[in-house]
Each structure stands twice: as structure tokens, then as C-alpha cells.
Protein backbone atom coordinates (compact mmCIF):
# COMPACT_ATOMS: atom_id res chain seq x y z
CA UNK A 1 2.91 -26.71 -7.02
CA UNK A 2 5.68 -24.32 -8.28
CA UNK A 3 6.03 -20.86 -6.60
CA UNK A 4 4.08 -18.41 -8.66
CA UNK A 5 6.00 -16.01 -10.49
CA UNK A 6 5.83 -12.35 -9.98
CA UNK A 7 3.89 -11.72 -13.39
CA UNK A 8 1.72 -14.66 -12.75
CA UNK A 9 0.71 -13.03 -8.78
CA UNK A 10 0.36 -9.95 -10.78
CA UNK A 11 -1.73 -11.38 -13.71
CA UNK A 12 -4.72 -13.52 -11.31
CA UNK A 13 -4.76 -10.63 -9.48
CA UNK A 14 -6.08 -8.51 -12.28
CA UNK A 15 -8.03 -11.57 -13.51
CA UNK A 16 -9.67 -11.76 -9.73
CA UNK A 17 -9.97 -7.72 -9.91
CA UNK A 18 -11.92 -8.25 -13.92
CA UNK A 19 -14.08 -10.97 -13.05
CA UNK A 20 -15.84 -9.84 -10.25
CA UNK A 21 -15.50 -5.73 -10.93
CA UNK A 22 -19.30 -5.01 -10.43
CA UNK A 23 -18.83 -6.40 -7.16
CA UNK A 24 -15.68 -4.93 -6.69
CA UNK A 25 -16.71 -1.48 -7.33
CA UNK A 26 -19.55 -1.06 -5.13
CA UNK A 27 -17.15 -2.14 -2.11
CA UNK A 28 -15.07 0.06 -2.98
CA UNK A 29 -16.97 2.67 -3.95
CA UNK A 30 -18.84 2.35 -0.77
CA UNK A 31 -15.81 2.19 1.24
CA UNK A 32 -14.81 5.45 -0.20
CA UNK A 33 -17.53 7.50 0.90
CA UNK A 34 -17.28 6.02 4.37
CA UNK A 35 -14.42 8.07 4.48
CA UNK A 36 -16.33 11.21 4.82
CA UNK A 37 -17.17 9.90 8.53
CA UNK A 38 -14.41 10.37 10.88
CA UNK A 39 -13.13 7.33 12.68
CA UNK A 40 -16.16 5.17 11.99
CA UNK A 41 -15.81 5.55 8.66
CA UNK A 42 -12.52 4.91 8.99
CA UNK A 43 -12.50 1.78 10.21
CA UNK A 44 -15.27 0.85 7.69
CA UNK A 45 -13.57 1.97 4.60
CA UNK A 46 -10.25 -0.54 6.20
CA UNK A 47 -13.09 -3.69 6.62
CA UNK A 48 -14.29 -3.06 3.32
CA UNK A 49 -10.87 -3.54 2.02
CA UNK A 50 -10.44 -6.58 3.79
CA UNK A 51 -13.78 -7.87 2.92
CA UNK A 52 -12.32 -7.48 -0.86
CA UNK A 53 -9.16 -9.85 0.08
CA UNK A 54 -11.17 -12.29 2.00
CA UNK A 55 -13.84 -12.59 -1.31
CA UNK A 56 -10.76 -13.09 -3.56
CA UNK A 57 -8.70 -15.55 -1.14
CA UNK A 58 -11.54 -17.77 -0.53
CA UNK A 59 -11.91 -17.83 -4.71
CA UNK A 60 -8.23 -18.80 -4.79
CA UNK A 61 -9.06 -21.71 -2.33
CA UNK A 62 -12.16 -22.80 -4.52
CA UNK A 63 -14.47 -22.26 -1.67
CA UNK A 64 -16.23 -18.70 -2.61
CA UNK A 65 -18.43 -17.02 -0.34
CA UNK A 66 -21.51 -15.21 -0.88
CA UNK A 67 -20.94 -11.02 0.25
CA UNK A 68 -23.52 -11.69 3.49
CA UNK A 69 -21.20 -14.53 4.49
CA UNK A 70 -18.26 -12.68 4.17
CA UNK A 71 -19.45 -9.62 5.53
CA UNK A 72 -20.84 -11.74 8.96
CA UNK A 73 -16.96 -13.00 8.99
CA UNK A 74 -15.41 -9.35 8.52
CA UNK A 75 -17.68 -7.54 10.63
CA UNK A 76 -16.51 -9.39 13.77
CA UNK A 77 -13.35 -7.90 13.53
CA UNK A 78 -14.43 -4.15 12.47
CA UNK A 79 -12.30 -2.28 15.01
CA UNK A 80 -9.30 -4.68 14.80
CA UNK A 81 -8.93 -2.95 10.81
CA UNK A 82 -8.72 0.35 12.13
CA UNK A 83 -6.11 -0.35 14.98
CA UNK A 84 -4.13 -2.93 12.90
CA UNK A 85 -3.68 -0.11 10.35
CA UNK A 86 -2.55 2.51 12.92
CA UNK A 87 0.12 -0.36 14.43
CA UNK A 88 1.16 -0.60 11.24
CA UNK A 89 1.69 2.85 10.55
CA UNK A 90 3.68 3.40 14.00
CA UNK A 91 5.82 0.44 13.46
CA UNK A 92 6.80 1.58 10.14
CA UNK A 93 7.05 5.06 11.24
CA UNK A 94 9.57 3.58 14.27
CA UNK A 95 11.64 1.45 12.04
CA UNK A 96 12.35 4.32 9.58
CA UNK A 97 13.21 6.58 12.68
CA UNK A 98 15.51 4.06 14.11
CA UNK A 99 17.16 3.26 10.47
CA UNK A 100 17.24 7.27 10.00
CA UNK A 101 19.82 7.98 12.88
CA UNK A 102 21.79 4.54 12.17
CA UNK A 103 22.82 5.35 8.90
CA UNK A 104 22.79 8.97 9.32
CA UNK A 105 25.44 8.24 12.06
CA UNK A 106 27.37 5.66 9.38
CA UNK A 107 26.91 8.43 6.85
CA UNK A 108 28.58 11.23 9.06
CA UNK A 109 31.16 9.23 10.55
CA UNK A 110 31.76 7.82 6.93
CA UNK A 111 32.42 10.76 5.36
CA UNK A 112 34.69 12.66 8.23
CA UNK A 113 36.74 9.36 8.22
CA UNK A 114 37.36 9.60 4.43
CA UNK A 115 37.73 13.27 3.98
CA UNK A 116 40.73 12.60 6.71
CA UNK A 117 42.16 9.65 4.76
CA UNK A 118 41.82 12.10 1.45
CA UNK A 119 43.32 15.31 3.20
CA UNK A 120 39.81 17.00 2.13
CA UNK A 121 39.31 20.74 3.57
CA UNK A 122 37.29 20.36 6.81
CA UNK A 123 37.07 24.24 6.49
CA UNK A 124 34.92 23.65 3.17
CA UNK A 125 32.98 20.85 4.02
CA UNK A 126 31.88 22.25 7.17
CA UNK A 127 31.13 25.53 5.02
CA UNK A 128 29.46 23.96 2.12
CA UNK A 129 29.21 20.04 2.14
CA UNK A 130 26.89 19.89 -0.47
CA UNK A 131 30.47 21.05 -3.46
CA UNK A 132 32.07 17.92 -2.04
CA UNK A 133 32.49 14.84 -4.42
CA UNK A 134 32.20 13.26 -0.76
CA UNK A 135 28.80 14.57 -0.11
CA UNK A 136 27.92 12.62 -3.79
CA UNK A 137 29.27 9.75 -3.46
CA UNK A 138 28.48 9.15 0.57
CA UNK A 139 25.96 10.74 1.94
CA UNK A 140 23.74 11.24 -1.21
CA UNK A 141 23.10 6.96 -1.16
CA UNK A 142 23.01 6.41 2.03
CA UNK A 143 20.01 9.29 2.10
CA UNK A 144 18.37 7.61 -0.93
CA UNK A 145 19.02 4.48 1.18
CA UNK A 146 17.18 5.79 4.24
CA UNK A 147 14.07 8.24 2.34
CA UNK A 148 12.75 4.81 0.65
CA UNK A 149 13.23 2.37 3.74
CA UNK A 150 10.06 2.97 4.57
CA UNK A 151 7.95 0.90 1.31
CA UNK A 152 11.06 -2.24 2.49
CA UNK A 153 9.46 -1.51 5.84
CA UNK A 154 5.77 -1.32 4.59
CA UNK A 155 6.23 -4.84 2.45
CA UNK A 156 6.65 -7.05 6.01
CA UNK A 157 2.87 -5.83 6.67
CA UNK A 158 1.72 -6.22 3.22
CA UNK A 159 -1.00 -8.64 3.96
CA UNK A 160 -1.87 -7.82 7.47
CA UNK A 161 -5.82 -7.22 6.72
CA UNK A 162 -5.70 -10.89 5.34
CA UNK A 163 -5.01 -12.92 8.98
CA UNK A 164 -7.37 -10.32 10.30
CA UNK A 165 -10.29 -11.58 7.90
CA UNK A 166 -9.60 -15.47 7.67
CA UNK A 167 -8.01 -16.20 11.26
CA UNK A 168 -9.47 -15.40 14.71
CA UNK A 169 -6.69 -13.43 15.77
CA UNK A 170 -5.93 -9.59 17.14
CA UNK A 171 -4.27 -6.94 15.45
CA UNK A 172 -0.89 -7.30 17.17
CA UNK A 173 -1.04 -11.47 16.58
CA UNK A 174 -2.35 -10.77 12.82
CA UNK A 175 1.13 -7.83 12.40
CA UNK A 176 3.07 -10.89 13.86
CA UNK A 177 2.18 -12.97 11.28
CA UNK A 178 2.31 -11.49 8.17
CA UNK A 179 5.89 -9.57 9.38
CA UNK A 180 6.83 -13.79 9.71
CA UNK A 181 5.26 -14.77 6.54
CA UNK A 182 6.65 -12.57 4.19
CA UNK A 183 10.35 -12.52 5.79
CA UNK A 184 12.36 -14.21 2.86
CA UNK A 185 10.47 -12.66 0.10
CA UNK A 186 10.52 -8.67 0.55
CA UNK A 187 12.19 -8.28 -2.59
CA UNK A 188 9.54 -10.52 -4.57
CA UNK A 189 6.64 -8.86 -2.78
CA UNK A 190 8.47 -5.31 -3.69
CA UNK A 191 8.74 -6.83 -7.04
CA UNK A 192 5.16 -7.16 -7.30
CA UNK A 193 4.38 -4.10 -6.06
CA UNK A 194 6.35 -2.60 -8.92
CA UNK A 195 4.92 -4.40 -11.19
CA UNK A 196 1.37 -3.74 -9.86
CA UNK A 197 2.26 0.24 -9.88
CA UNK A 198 3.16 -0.21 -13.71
CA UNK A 199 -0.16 -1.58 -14.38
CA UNK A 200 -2.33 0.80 -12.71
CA UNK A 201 -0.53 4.30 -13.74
CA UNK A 202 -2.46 3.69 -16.76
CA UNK A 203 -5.64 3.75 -15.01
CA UNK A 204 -4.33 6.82 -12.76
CA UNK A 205 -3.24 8.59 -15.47
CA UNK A 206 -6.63 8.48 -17.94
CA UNK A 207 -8.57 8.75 -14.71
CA UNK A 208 -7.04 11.36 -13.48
CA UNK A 209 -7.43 13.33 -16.96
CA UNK A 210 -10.98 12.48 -17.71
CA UNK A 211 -11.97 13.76 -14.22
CA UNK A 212 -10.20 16.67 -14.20
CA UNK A 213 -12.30 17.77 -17.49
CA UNK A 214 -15.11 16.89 -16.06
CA UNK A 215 -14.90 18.60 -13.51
CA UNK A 216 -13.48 22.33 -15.20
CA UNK A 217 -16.49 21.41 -17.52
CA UNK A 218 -19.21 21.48 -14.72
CA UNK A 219 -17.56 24.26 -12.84
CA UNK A 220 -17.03 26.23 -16.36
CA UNK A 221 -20.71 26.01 -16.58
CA UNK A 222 -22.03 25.93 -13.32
CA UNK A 223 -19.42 28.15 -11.60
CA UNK A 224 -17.66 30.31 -13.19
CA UNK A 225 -18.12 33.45 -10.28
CA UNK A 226 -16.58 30.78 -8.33
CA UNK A 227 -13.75 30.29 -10.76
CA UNK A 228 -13.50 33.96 -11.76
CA UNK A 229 -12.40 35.08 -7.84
CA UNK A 230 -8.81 33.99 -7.16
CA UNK A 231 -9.37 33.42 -3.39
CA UNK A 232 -11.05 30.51 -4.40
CA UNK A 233 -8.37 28.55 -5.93
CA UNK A 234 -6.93 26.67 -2.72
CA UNK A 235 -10.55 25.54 -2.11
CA UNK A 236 -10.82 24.31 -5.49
CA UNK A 237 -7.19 22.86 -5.80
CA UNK A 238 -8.35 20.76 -2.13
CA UNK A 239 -11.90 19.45 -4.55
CA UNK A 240 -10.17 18.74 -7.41
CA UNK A 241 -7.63 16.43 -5.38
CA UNK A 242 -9.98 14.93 -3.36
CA UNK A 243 -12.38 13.76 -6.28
CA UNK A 244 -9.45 12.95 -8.62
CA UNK A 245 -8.05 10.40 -5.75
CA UNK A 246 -11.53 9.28 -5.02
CA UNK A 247 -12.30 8.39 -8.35
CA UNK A 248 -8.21 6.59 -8.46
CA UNK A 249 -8.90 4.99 -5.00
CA UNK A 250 -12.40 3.35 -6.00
CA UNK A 251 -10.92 2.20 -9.50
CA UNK A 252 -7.50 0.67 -7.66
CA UNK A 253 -8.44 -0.52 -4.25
CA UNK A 254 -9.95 -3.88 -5.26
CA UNK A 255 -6.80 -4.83 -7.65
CA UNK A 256 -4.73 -4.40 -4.63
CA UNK A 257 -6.57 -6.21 -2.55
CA UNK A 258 -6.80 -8.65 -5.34
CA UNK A 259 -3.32 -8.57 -5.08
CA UNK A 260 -2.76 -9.23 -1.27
CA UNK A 261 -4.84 -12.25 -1.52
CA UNK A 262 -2.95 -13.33 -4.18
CA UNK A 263 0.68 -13.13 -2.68
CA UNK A 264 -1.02 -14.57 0.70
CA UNK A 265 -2.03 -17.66 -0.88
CA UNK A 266 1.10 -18.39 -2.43
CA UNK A 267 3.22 -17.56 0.90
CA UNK A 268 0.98 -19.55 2.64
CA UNK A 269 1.45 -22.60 0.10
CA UNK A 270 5.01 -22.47 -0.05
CA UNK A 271 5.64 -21.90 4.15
CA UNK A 272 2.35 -24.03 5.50
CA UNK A 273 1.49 -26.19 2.42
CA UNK A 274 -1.91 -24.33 2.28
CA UNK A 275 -2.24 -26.41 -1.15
CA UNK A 276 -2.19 -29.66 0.39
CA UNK A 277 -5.15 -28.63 3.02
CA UNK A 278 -7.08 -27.48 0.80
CA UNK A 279 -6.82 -30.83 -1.22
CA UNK A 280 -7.49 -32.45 2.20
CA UNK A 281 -10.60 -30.43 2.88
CA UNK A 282 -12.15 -31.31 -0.48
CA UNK A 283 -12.34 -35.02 -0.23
């Protein structure tokens, strides 16, 4: 079997996402208002997500599970979602620290070096760095470089939660996996995240508008002394951002997931011949 191309990952991920959206939606719609419960929620809303990618993998595979099944299979692992993500979130957080001072470093000792070589005026650099053509064509890179490391960081655990819900494994075993997995295609997987992004701004953006009517509608009506007193309006900016990505969050979630099974499957096929067991397990 040929590697899937980006725009086919993208395309049977939306296909997974519009065939079963009913089903879908209520996971993720559930998952959502788990949210509202500190740490237990927490770590629900994360299984729920996973229970999405394990439903859609085991589709891919041919073998589909009913939601009880699945949810037996998740539920096992319930805390290892919540600690997986916050491993994730310190290993990124490390990585970007540790690639912040390197090229910082690089970046400073860059631009002294040249600004010798030039004769530039240490005077004004030291007085205004930002006027220098050095500062442009240096420093301002090299900090673009380093303020979007972080999603090249992100991509190595793109499909941690989907180890987690097929494998009997621990968080750090399940990081160490999918960091090894997707090594040799970051810039595919960042490709389909791209891609993914394009296709769902759509759905952000007409979401986002038809809620925010809504929702100056019903307090027009309902609450306009609450509208009319300006100390109000930080309360009301915090609802109006918490329904709006609610209501983005319940709609997205399951593509992505969608997604991550997707790109699983076909890193799995082309580094462990997952294609060939499968085949194997059906006869």
C-alpha cells in the first residue's frame, strides 16, 4: 500500500468525522462539559478524546467497536490521559526553553560578530538595536525561528492518546512511542495539520459568528441591566469566550481526533507493516 498523501489523511479524516457525527458529537459534547469539573473532569474530557481516536482507528482497521466496548478499553487507562497530557506539555515546554537560550545565544553572538566584521556602531546598537538592518535580518528569524518551535515540538506527540487507547502501556512508554513513530515525518504531520487548520477555520469562523448573535440576542432581551452597566463587560467578555470556544471545541474535537487516528494508521503501516497484520488477523 502506497503512503497516504497529506490530502488523502486529511480527506478520511473528515469522512471518519461525517459518518459517524451523531456519535461524534455527544462525545464531544459530553467531554466538554466535563470540563466544568476540575481535575476529574479533566482527565475525562482527555479519555473522551481518546475514546474518539480509538472508535475511528479500529474503523480504519475494519474491526469497529461498539461505544461500551471501547469505553471498557479507555476507561482502564483514565488517569494515564490526564498525566500523559501534562508530560506532554512539560516536555514541550522544556524543549522550547532549551531551544530559546541556544539560538538566542547564536542570535547574540551572531549579530556582535557581524556588526564587528561590518564596522557597525556598537554605541547604537547597544542604544537602539531594534534601527539596525542587523536586528532584521538576524535576530528577527532566528526569533520567528524560536516563538513557533513549539507546534515542531508539539507534532513528535501528535498521537500520544492513540498508544494510550490501543496498547497496554504508561504515559511515559506511550510519549516514547509516538516521539519514535513520527520522527521522519514532522514536516508531513505539520503539513496536515495545516491543512486540517484550513478546513476547520470555516467552521470557527461561522460558529463563532452565529454564537456570538445568539448570544447578544438573548442577553439583548433577557439582560439588558446587565449589559447597560459597564462593570460588567469583563464578566461578559470571559462568557462570551468561553461559550464561543465551547461551541468551536465540541464542533472540532472529533475531526482531530479523526485525524490522529488517521496519521497513526498510516505511520504504523509504513514503520510496522500494520497493513499486513491486519490481513493476517482476518483469515
Amino acid at each position: 500500500m502506497q503512503q497516504l498523501s497529506i490530502g488523502n489523511v486529511v480527506n478520511i479524516g473528515f469522512y471518519l468525522y461525517r459518518s459517524h457525527l451523531k456519535l461524534y458529537f455527544k462525545l464531544a459534547l459530553t467531554a466538554h462539559l466535563w470540563l466544568l469539573v476540575p481535575i476529574y473532569g479533566w482527565a475525562k474530557f482527555y479519555a473522551i478524546a481518546g475514546l474518539i481516536s480509538r472508535l475511528a482507528f479500529q474503523d480504519l482497521i475494519g474491526h469497529p467497536e461498539t461505544i461500551q466496548a471501547a469505553k471498557n478499553q479507555v476507561n482502564r487507562n483514565f488517569w494515564k490521559f490526564l498525566l500523559t497530557v501534562i508530560l506532554v506539555t512539560l516536555t514541550v515546554f522544556l524543549l522550547f526553553f532549551i531551544f530559546y537560550i541556544l539560538f538566542s545565544l547564536i542570535g547574540g553572538i551572531l549579530f556582535l560578530i557581524i556588526s564587528f566584521i561590518i564596522g557597525s556602531s556598537l554605541t547604537l546598537i547597544s542604544n537602539n538595536p531594534y534601527s539596525s538592518f542587523l536586528f532584521l535580518i538576524i535576530l528577527v528569524p532566528i526569533g520567528t525561528v524560536i516563538y513557533i518551535s513549539p507546534f515542531w515540538f508539539y507534532t513528535y506527540f501528535f498521537v500520544t492518546e492513540l498508544p494510550l487507547v490501543l496498547d497496554k502501556i504508561n504515559p511515559f512508554q506511550t510519549i516514547n512511542k509516538s516521539w519514535n513513530l513520527t520522527r521522519g515525518h514532522i514536516r508531513r504531520i505539520l503539513g496536515i495539520i495545516f491543512i486540517s487548520v484550513l478546513i476547520t477555520f470555516p467552521i470557527l469562523t461561522l460558529s463563532w459568528f452565529v454564537c456570538s448573535f445568539l448570544i447578544a440576542g438573548v442577553l439583548g432581551i433577557f439582560f439588558q441591566s446587565f449589559l447597560s452597566n459597564p462593570d460588567n463587560d469583563s464578566l461578559l467578555g470571559v462568557l462570551v469566550f468561553f461559550v464561543l470556544n465551547t461551541v468551536t471545541g465540541i464542533l472540532t474535537m472529533p475531526f482531530w481526533q479523526s485525524v490522529k487516528a488517521v496519521v497513526y494508521y498510516d505511520i504504523r503501516c509504513r514503520k510496522e507493516g500494520l497493513d499486513l497484520k491486519i490481513l493476517s488477523d482476518r483469515k
